[in-house]
C-alpha atoms as a PDB file:
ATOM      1  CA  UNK A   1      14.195  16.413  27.748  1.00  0.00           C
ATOM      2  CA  UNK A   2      16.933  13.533  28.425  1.00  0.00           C
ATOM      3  CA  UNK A   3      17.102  11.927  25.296  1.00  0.00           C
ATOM      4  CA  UNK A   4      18.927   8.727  26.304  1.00  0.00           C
ATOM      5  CA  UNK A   5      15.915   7.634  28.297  1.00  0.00           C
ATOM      6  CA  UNK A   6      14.011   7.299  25.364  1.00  0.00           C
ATOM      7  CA  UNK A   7      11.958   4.534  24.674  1.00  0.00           C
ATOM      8  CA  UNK A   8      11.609   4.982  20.734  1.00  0.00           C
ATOM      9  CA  UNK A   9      13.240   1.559  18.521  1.00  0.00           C
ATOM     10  CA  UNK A  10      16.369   2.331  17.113  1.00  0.00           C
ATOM     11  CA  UNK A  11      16.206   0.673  14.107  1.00  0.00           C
ATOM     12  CA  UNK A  12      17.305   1.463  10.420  1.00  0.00           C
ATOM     13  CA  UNK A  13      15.829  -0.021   7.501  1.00  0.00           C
ATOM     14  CA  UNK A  14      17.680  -0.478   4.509  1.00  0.00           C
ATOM     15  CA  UNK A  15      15.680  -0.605   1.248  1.00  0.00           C
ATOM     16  CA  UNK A  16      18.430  -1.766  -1.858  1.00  0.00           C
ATOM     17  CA  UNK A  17      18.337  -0.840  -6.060  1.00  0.00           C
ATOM     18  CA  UNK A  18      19.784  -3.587  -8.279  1.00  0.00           C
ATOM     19  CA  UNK A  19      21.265  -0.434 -10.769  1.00  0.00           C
ATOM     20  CA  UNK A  20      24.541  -0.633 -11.173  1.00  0.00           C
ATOM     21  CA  UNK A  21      25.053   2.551 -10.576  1.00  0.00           C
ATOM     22  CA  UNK A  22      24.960   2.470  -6.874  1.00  0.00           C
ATOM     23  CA  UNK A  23      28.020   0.653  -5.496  1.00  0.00           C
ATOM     24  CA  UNK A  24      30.664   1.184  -2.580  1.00  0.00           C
ATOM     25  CA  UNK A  25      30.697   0.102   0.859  1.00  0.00           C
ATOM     26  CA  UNK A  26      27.127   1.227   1.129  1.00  0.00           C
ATOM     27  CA  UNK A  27      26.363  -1.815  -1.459  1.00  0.00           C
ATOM     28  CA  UNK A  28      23.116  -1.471  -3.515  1.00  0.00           C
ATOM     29  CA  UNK A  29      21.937   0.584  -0.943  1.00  0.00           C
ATOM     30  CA  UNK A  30      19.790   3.842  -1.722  1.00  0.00           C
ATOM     31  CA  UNK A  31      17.510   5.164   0.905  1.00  0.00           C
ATOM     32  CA  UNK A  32      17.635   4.747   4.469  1.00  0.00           C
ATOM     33  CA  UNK A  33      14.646   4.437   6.918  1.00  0.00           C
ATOM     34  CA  UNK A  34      15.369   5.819  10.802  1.00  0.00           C
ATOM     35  CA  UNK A  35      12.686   4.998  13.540  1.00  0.00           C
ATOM     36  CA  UNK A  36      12.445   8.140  15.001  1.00  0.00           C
ATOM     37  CA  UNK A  37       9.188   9.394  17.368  1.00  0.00           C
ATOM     38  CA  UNK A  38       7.242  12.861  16.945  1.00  0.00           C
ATOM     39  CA  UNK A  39       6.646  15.155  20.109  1.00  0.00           C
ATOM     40  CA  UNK A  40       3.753  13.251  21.276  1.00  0.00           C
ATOM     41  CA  UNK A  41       5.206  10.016  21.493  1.00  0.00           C
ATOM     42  CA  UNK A  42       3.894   8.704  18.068  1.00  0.00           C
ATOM     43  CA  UNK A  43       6.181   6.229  16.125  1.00  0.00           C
ATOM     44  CA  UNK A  44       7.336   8.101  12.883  1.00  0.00           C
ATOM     45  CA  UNK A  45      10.123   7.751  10.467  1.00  0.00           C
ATOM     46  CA  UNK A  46      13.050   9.620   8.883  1.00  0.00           C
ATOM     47  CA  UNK A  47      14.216   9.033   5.278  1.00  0.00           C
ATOM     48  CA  UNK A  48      17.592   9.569   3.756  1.00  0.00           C
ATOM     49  CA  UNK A  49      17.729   9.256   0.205  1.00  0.00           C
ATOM     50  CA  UNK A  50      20.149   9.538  -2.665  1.00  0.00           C
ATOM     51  CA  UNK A  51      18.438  11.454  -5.930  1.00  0.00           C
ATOM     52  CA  UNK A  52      20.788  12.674  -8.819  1.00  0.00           C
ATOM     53  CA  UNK A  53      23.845  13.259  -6.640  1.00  0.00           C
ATOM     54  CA  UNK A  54      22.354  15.174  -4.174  1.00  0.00           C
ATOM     55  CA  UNK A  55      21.280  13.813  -0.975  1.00  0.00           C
ATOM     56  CA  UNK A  56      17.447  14.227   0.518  1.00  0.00           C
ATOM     57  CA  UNK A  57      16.422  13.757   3.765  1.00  0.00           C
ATOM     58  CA  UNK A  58      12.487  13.515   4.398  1.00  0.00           C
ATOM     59  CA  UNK A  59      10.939  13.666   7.528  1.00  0.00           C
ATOM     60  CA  UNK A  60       7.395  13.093   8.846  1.00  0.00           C
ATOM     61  CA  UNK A  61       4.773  15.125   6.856  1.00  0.00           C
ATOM     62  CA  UNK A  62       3.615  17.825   8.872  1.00  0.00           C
ATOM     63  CA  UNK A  63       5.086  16.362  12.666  1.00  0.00           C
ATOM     64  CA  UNK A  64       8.523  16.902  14.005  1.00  0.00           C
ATOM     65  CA  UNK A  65      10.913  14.274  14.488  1.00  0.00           C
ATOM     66  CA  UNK A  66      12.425  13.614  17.711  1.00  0.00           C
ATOM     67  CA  UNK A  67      15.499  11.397  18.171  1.00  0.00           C
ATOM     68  CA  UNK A  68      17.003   9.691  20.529  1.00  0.00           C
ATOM     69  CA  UNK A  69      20.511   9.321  20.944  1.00  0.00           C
ATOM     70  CA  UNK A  70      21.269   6.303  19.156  1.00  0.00           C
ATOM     71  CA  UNK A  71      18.523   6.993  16.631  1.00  0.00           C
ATOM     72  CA  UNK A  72      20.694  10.662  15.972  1.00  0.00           C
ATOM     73  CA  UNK A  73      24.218   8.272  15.716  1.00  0.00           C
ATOM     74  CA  UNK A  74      22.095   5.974  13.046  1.00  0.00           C
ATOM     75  CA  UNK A  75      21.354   9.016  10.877  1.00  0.00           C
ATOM     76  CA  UNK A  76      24.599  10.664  11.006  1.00  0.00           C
ATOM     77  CA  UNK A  77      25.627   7.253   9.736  1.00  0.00           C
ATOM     78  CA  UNK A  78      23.058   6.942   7.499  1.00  0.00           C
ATOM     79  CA  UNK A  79      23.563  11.004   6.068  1.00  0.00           C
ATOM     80  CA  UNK A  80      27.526   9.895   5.474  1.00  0.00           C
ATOM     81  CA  UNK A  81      26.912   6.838   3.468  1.00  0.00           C
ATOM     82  CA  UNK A  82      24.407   8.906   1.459  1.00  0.00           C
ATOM     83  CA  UNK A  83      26.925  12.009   1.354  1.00  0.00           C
ATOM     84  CA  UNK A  84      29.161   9.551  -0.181  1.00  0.00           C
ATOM     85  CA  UNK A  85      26.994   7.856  -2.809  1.00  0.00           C
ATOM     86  CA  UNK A  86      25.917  11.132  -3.937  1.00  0.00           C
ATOM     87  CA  UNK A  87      29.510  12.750  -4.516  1.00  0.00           C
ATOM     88  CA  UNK A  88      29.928   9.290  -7.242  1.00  0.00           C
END
């Protein structure tokens, strides 16, 4: 499967916290939304969140995500920012 050809939206949604306790170059920012598509072609979503220090990344219940290639570079990005909150 040539990933690159992909058709899914690449998009990442940023939802914020006003605690105080999040800060950095990441901002307010907590959890992180990826537009990713399951193996029938369905629009899902990945979610990165920070919980206690420890980073958790939730995918579609009970379907398989399937990235494209920028959709993969926007969660690596996504899973360092978290990595980075969560070592704070």
């Amino acid at each position: 499967m040539d990933l690159s050809s992909s058709s899914y939206s690449t998009s990442i949604v940023e939802s914020g916290d006003t605690d105080t306790t999040w800060r950095g170059t990441t901002g307010q920012r907590r959890s992180w939304q990826i537009s990713c598509g399951d193996v029938v072609d369905r629009d899902r979503c990945l979610t990165v969140t920070v919980d206690r220090g420890r980073v958790v990344l939730v995918g579609p219940p009970g379907e398989t995500a399937v990235l494209s290639y920028d959709q993969l570079v926007q969660l690596r990005a996504a899973l360092r920012e978290a990595a980075d909150q969560a070592e704070r």
